[in-house]
C-alpha atoms as a PDB file:
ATOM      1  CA  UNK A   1       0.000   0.000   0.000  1.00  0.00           C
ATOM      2  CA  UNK A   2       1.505   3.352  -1.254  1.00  0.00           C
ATOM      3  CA  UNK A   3       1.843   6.255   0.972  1.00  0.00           C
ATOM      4  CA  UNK A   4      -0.238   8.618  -0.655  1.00  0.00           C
ATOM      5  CA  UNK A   5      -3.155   5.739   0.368  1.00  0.00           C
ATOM      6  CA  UNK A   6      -2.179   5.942   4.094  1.00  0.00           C
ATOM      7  CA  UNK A   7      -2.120   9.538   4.321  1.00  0.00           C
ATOM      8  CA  UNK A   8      -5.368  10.065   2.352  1.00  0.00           C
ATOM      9  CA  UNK A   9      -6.412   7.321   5.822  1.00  0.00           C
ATOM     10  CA  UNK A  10      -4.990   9.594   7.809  1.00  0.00           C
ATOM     11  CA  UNK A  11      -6.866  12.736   6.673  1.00  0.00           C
ATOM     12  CA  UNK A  12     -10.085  10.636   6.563  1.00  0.00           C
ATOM     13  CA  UNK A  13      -9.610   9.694  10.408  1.00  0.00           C
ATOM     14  CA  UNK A  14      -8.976  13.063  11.416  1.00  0.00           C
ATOM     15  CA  UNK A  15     -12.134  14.233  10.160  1.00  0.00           C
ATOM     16  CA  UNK A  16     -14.192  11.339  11.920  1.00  0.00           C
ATOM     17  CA  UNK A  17     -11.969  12.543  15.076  1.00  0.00           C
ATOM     18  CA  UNK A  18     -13.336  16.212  14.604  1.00  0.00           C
ATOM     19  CA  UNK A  19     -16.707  15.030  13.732  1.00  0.00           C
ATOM     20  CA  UNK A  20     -16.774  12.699  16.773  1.00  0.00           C
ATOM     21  CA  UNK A  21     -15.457  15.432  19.037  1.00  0.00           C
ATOM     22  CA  UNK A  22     -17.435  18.452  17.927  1.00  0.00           C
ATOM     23  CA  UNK A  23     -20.660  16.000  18.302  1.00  0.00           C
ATOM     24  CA  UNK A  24     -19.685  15.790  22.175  1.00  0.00           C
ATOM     25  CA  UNK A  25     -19.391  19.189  22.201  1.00  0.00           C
ATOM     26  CA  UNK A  26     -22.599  19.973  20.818  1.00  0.00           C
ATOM     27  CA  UNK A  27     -24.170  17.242  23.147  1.00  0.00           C
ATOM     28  CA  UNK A  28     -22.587  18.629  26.041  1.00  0.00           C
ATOM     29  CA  UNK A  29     -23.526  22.116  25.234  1.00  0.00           C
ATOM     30  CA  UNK A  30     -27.170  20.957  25.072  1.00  0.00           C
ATOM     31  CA  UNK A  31     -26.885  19.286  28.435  1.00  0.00           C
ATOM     32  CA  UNK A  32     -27.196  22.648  29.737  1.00  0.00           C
ATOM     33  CA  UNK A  33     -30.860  23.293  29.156  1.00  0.00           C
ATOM     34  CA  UNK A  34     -32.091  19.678  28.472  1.00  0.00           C
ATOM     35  CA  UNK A  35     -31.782  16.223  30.598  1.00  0.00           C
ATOM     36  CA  UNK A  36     -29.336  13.468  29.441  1.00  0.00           C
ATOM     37  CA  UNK A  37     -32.309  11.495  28.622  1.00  0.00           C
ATOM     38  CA  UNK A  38     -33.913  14.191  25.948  1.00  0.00           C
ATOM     39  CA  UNK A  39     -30.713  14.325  24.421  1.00  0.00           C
ATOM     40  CA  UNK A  40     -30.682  10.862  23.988  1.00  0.00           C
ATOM     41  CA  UNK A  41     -34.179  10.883  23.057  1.00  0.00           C
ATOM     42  CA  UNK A  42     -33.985  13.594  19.731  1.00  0.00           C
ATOM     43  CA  UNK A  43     -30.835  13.059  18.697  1.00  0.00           C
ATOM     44  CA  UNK A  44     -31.648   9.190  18.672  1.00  0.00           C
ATOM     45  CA  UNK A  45     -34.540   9.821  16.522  1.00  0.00           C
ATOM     46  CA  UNK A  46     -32.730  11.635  13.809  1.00  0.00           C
ATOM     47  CA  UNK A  47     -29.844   8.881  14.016  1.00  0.00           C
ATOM     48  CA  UNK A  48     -32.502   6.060  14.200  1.00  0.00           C
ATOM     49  CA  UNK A  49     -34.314   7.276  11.198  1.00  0.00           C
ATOM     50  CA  UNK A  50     -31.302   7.800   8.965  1.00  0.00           C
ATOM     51  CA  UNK A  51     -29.816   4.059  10.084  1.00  0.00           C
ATOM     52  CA  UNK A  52     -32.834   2.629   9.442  1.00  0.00           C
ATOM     53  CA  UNK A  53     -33.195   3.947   5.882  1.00  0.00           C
ATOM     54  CA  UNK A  54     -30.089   2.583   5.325  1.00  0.00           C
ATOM     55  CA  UNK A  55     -30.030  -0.572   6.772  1.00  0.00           C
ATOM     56  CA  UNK A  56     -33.544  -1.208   4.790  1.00  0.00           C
ATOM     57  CA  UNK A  57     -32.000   0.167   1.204  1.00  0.00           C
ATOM     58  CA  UNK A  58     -29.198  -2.710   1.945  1.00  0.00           C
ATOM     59  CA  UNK A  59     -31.484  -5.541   2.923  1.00  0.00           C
ATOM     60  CA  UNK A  60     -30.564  -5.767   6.244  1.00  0.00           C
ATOM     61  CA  UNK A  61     -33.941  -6.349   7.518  1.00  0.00           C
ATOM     62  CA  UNK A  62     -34.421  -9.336   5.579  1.00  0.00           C
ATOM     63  CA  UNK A  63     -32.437 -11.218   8.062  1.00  0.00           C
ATOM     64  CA  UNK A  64     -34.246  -9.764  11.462  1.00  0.00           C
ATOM     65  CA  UNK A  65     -34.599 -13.540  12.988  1.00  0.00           C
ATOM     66  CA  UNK A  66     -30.497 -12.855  13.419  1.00  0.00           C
ATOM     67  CA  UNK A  67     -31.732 -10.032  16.285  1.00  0.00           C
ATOM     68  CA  UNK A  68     -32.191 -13.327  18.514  1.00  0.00           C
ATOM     69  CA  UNK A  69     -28.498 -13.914  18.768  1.00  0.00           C
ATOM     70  CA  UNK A  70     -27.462 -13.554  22.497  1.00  0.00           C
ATOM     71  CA  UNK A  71     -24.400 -11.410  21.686  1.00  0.00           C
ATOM     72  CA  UNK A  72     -26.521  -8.781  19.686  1.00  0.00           C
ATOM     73  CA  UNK A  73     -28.418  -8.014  22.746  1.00  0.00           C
ATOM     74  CA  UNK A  74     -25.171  -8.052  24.967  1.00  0.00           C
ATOM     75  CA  UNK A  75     -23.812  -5.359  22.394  1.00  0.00           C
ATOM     76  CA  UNK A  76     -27.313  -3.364  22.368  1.00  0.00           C
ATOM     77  CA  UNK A  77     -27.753  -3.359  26.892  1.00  0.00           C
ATOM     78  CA  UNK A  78     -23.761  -2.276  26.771  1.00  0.00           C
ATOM     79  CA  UNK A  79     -24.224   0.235  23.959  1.00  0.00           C
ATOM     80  CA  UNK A  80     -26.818   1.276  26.301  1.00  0.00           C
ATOM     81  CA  UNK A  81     -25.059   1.780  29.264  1.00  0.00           C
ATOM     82  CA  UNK A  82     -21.770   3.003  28.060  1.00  0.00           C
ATOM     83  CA  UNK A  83     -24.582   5.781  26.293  1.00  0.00           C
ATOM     84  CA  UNK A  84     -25.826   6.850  29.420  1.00  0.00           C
ATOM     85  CA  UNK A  85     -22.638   6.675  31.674  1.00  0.00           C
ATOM     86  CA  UNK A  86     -20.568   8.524  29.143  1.00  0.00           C
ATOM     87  CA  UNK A  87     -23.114  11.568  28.810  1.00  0.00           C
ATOM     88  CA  UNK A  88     -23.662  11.595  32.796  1.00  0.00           C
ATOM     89  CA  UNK A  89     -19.923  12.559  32.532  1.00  0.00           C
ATOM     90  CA  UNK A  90     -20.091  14.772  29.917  1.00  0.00           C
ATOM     91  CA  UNK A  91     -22.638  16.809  31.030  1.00  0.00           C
ATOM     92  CA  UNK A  92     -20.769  17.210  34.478  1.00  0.00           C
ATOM     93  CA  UNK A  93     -16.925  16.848  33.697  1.00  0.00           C
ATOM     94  CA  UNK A  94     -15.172  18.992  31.334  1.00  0.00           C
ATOM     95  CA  UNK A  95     -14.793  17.641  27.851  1.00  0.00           C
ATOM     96  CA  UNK A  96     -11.160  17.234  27.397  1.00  0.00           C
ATOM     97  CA  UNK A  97     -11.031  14.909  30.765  1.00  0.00           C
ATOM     98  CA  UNK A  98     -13.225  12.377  29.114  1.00  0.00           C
ATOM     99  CA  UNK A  99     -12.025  12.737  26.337  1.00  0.00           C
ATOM    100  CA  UNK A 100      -8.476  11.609  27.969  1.00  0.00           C
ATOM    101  CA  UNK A 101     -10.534   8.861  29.481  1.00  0.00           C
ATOM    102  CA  UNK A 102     -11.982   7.504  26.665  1.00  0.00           C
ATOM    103  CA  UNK A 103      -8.307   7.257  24.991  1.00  0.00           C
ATOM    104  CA  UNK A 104      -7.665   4.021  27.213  1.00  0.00           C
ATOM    105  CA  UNK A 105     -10.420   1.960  25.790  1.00  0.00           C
ATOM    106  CA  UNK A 106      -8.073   0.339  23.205  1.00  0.00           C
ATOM    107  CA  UNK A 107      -6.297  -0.902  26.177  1.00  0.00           C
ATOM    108  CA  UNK A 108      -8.887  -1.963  27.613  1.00  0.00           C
ATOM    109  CA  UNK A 109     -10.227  -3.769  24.749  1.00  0.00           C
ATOM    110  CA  UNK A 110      -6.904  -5.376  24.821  1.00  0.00           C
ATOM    111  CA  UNK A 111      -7.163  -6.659  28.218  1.00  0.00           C
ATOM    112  CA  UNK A 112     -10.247  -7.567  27.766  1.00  0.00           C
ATOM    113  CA  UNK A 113      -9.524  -9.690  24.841  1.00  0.00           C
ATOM    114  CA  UNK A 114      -6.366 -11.484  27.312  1.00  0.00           C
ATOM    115  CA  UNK A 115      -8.621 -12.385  30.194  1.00  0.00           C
ATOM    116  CA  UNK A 116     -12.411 -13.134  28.236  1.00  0.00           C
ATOM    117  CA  UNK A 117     -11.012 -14.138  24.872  1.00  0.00           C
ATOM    118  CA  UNK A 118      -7.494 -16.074  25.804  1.00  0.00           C
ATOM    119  CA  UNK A 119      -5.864 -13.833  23.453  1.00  0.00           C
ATOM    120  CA  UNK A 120      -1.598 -13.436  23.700  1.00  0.00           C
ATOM    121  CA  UNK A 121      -0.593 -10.196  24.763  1.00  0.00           C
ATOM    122  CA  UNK A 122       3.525 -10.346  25.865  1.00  0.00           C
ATOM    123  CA  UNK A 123       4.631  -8.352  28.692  1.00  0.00           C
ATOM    124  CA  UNK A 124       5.513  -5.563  26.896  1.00  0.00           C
ATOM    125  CA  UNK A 125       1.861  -4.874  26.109  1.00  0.00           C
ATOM    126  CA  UNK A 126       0.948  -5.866  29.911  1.00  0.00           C
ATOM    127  CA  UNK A 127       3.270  -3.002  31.180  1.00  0.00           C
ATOM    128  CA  UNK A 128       1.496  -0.483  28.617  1.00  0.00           C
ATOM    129  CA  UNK A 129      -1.597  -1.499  29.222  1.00  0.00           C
ATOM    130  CA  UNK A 130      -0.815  -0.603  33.005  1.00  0.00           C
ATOM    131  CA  UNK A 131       0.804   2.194  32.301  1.00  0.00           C
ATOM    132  CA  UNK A 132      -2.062   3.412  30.687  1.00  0.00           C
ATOM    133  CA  UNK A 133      -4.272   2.399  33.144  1.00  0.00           C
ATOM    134  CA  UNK A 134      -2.339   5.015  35.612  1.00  0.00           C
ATOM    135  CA  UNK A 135      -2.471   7.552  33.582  1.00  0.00           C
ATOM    136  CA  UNK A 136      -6.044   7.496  34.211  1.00  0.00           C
ATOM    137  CA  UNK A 137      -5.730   6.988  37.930  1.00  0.00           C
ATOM    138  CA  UNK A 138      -3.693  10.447  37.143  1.00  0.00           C
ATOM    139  CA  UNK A 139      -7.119  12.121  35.127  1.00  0.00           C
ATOM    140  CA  UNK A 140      -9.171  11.153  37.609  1.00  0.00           C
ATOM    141  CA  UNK A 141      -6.907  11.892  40.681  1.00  0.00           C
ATOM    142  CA  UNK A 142      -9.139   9.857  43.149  1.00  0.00           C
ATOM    143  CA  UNK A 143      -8.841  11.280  46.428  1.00  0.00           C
ATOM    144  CA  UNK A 144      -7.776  14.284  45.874  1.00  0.00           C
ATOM    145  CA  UNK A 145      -8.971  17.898  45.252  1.00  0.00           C
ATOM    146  CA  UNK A 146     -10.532  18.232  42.133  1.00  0.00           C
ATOM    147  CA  UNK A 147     -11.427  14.366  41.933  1.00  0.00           C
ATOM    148  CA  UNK A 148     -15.525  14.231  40.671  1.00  0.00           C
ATOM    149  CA  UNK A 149     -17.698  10.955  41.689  1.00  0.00           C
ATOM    150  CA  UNK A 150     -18.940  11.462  37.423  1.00  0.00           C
ATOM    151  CA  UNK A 151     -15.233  10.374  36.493  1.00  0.00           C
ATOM    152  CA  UNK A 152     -16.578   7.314  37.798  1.00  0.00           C
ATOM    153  CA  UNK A 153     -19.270   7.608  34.984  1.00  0.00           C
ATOM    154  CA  UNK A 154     -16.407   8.059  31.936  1.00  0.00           C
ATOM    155  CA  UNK A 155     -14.734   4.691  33.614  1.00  0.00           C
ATOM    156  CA  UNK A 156     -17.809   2.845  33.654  1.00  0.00           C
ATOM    157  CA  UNK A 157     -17.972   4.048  29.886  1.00  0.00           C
ATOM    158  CA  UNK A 158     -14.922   2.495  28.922  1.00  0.00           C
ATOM    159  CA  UNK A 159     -16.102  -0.388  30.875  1.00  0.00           C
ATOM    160  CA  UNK A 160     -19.577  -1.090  29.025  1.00  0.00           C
ATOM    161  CA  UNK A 161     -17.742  -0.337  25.977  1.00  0.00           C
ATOM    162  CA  UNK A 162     -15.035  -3.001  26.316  1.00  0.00           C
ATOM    163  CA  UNK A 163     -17.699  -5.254  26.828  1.00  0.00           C
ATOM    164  CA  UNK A 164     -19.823  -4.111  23.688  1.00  0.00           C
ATOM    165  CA  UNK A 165     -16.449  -4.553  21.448  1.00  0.00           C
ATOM    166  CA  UNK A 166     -15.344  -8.093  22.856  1.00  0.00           C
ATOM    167  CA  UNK A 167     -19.105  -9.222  21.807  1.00  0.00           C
ATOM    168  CA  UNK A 168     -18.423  -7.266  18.313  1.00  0.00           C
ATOM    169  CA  UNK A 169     -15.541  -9.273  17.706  1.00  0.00           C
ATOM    170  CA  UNK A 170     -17.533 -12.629  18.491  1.00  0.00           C
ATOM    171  CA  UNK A 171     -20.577 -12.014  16.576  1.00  0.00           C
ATOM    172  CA  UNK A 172     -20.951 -14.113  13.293  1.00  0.00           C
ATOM    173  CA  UNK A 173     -20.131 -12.602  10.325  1.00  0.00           C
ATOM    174  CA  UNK A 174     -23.008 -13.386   8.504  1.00  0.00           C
ATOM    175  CA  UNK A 175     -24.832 -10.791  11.039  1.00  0.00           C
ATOM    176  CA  UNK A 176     -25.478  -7.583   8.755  1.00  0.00           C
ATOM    177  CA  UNK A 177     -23.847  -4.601  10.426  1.00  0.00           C
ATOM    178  CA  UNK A 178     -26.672  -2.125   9.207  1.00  0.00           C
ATOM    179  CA  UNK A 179     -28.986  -4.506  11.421  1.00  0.00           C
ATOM    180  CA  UNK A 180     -26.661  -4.377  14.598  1.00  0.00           C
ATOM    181  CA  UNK A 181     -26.257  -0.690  13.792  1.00  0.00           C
ATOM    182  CA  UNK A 182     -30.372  -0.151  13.546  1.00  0.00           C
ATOM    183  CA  UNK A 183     -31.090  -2.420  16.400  1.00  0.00           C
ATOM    184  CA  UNK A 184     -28.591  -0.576  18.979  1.00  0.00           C
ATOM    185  CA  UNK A 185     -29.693   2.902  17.465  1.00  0.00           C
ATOM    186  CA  UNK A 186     -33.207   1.752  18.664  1.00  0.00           C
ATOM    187  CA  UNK A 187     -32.129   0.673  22.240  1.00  0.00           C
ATOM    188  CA  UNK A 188     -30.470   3.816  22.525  1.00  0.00           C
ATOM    189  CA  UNK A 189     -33.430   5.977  22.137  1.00  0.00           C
ATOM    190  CA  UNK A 190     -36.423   3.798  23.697  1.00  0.00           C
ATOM    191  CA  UNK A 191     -34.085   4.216  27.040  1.00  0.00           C
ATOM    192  CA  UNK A 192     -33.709   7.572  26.472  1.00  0.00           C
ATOM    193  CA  UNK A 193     -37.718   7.379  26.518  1.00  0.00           C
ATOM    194  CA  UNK A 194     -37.641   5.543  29.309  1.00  0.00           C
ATOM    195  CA  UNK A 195     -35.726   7.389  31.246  1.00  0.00           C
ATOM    196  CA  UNK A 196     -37.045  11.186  29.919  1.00  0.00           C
ATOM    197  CA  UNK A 197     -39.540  11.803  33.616  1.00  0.00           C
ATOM    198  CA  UNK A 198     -37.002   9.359  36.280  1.00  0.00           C
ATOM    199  CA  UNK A 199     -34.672  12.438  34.908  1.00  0.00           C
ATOM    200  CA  UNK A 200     -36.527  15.361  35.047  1.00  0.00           C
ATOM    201  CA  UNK A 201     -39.036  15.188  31.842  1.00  0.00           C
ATOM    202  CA  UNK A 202     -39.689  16.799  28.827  1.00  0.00           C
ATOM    203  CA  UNK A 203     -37.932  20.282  28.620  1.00  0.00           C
ATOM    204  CA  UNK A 204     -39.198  23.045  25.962  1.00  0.00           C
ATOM    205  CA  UNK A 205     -36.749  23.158  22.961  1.00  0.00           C
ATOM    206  CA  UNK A 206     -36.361  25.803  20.444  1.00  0.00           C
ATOM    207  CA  UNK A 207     -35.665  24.875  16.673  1.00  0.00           C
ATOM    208  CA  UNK A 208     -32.321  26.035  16.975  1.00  0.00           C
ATOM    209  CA  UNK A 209     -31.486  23.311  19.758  1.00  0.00           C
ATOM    210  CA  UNK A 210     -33.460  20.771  18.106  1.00  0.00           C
ATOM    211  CA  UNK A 211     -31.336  21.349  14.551  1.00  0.00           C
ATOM    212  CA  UNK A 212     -28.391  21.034  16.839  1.00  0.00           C
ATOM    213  CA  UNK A 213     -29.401  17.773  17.541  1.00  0.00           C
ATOM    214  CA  UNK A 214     -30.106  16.805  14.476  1.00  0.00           C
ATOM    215  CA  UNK A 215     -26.732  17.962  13.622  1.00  0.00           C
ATOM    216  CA  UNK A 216     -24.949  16.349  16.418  1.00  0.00           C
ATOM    217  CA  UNK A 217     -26.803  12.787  14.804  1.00  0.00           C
ATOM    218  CA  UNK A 218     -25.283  13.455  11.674  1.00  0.00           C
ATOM    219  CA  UNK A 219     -21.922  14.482  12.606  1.00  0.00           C
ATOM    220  CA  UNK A 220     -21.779  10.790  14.165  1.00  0.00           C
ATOM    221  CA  UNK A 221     -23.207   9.502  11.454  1.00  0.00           C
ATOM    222  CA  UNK A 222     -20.345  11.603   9.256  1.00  0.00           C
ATOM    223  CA  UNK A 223     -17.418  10.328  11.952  1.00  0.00           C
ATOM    224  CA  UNK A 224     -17.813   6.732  11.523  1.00  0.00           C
ATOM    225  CA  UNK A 225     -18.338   7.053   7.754  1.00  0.00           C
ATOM    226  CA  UNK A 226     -14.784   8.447   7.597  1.00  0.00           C
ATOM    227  CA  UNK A 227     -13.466   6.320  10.271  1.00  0.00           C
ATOM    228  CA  UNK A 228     -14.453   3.175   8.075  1.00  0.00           C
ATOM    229  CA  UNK A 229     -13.191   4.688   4.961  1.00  0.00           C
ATOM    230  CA  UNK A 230     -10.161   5.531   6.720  1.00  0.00           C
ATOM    231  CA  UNK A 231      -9.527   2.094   7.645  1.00  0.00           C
ATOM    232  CA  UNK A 232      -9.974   0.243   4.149  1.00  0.00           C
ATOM    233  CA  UNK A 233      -8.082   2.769   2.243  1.00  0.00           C
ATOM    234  CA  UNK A 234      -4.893   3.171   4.715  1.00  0.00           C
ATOM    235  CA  UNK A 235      -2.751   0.500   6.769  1.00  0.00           C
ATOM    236  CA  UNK A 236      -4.245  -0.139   9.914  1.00  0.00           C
ATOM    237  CA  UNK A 237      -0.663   0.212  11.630  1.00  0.00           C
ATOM    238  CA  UNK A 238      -0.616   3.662  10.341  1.00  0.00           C
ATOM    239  CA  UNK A 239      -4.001   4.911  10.564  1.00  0.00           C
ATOM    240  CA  UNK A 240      -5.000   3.921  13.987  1.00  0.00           C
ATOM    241  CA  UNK A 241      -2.524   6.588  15.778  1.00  0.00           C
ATOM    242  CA  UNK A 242      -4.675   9.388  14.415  1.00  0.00           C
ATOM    243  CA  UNK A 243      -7.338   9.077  16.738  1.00  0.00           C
ATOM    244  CA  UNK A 244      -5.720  10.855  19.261  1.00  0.00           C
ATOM    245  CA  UNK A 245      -6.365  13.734  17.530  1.00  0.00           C
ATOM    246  CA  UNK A 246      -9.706  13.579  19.195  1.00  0.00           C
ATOM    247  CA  UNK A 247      -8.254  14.280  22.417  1.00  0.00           C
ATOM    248  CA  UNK A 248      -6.624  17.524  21.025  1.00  0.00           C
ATOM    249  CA  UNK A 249      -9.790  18.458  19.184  1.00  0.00           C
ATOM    250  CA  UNK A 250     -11.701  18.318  22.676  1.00  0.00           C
ATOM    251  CA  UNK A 251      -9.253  20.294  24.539  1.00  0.00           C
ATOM    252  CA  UNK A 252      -9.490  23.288  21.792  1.00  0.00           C
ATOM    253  CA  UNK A 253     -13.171  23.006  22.029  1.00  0.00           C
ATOM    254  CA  UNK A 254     -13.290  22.880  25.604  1.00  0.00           C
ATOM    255  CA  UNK A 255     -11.148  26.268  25.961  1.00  0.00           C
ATOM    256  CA  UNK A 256     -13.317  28.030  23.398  1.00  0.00           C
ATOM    257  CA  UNK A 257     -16.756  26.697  24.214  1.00  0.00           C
ATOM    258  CA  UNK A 258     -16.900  26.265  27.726  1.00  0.00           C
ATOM    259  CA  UNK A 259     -13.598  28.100  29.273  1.00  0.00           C
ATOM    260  CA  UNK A 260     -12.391  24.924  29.980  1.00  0.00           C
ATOM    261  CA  UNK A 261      -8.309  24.908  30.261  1.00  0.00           C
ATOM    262  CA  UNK A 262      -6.787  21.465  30.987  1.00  0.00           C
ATOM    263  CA  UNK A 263      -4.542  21.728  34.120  1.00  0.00           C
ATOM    264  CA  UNK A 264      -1.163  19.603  34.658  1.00  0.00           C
ATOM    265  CA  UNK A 265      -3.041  16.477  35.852  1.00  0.00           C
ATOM    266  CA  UNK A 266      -5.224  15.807  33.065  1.00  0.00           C
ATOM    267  CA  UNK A 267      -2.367  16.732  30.625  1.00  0.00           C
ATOM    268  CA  UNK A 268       0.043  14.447  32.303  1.00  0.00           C
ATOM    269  CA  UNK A 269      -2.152  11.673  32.332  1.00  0.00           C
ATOM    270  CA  UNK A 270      -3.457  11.988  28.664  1.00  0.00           C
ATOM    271  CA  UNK A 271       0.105  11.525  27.613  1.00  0.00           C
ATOM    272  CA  UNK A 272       0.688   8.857  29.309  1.00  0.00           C
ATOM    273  CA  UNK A 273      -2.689   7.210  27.966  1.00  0.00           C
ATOM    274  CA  UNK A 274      -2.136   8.123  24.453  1.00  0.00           C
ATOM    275  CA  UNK A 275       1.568   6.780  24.741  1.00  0.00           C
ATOM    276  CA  UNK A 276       0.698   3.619  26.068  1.00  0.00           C
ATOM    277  CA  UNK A 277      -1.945   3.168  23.125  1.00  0.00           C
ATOM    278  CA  UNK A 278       0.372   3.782  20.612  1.00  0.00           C
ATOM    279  CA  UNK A 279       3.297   1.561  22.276  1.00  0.00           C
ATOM    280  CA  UNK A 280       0.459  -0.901  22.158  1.00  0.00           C
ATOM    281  CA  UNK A 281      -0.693  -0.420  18.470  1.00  0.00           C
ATOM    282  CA  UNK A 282       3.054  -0.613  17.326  1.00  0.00           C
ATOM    283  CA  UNK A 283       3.698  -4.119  19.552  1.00  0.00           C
ATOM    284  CA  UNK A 284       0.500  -5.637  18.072  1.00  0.00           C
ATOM    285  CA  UNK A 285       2.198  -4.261  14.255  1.00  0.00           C
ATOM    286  CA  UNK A 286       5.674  -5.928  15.527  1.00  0.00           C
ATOM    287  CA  UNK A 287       3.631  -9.115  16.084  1.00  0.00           C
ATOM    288  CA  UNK A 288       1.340  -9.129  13.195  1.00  0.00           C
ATOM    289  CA  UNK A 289      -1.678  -8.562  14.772  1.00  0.00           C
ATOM    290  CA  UNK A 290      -4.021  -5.894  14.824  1.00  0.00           C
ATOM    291  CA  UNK A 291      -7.747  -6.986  16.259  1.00  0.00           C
ATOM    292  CA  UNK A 292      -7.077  -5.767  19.909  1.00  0.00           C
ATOM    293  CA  UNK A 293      -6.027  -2.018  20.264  1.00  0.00           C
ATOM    294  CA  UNK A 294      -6.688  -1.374  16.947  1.00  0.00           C
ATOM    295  CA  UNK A 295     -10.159  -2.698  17.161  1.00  0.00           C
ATOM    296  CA  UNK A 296     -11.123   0.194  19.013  1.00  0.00           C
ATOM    297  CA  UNK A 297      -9.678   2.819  16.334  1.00  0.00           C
ATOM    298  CA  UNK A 298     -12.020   1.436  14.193  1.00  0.00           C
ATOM    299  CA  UNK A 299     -15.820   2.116  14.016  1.00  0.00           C
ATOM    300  CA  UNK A 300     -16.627   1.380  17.377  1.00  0.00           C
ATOM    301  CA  UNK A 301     -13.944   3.908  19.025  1.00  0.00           C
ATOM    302  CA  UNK A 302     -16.835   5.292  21.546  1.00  0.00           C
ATOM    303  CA  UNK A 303     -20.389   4.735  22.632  1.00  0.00           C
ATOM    304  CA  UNK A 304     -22.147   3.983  18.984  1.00  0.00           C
ATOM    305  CA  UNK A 305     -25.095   6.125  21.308  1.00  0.00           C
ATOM    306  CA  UNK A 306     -23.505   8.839  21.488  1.00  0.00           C
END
């Protein structure tokens, strides 16, 4: 594969990095005046819709007795839940910090894949995996001033979606994605109609708030368009590295949208996240494989819900 291939990768990721990012932004700006559960709600619908149009123009639906595969609802309750805990944080915690939180779910993934799957990872990985690990003890600087229980949310994020990934990797192929896709869009929003009054109830929205909603669907929708482009046109080895730049996207919006300014804490621990990701992306390249980290750089990066 040429370079010219790789970088065009590389340009494609970024954009589904500034897509993803400026979608939590406008999610967490509309956490302001609406609950977590509207915003799951509208912005659901919109994705929903669009998902669904899809999936039905590519046949998926034809195959809807594969929705009674065990591992598709595993995917769709942790989609679910990594929805809802990663918003709780969002709306409470400034962006860049879970943003930097987010970064270790390709280590995760990878540990995950060691102890559920069976999967080798060498001690090399094993060290960066902790390392990376403390640099989010470092983010999150429990017990200490500044520490917020809703880090705890971000974690649990990273968490459900570790969980949502391993099952990814373990459903059969012959599952359409469009369906998966559809099917978790769906869960998504019925809980955010579920829990709309246990979180406050229906706020009044103007149309400007609802069309940034609607925008905030399709920016996701945008992200992992790019993101899957990225990955079929450019080396996996040299495309996965460029998610970071969601991390620096979400500090820049963070300082301009909401005055937030990352302090030595949350810097020093994002490094040391984003370090031990790429050690661990470059070991998996040294040892031909790439369907642990790297997993995780792919479409299913973050919460599909979000």
């Amino acid at each position: 594969m040429n370079m010219s291939s790789n970088m065009r990768g590389a340009a494609y990721m970024v954009i589904a990095m500034v897509s993803f990012a400026t979608n939590d932004a406008i999610t967490k700006l509309m956490t302001e005046s609406i609950s977590v559960a509207q915003v799951m709600l509208v912005r659901g619908l919109f994705a929903s819709a669009v998902i669904a149009f899809i999936g039905w123009r590519s046949g998926a639906f034809s195959q809807m007795s594969m929705i009674r595969q065990p591992l598709v609802a595993l995917r769709s309750v942790s989609e679910v839940a990594a929805t809802v805990t990663f918003l709780l944080a969002l709306a409470h915690l400034p962006i860049a910090n879970v943003s930097a939180v987010l970064q270790a779910l390709p280590l995760a993934v990878s540990m995950g894949a060691a102890l559920a799957l069976g999967q080798s990872v060498g001690w090399r990985r094993w060290l960066a995996i902790c390392a990376g690990f403390t640099g989010v003890i470092i983010t999150v600087r429990p017990g200490y001033e500044g520490f917020s229980a809703y880090s705890l949310y971000a974690l649990a994020s990273v968490g459900f979606c570790t969980v949502r990934d391993l099952a990814t990797s373990r459903l059969p192929s012959n599952i359409p994605t469009h369906l998966v896709s559809t099917i978790t869009s769906i869960s998504v929003t019925v809980t955010g109609a579920i829990l709309l009054n246990p979180m406050g109830g229906w706020s009044s929205m103007e149309i400007s708030g609802t069309a940034l909603l609607a925008l905030s669907a399709a920016l996701l929708l945008l992200g992992y368009n790019f993101i899957i482009t990225a990955m079929r046109v450019g080396e996996v080895s040299f495309i996965a590295p460029f998610r970071y730049t969601s991390l620096l996207c979400s500090i820049l919006l963070g300082m301009i949208l909401f005055s937030e300014f990352p302090d030595l804490p949350m810097i020093v621990g994002a490094a040391i996240i984003v370090a031990s990701g790429l050690y661990t992306l470059y070991r998996e390249h040294a040892v031909g494989r790439y369907k642990t980290a790297a997993e995780s750089a792919g479409p299913s990066m973050g919460p599909d819900g979000i």
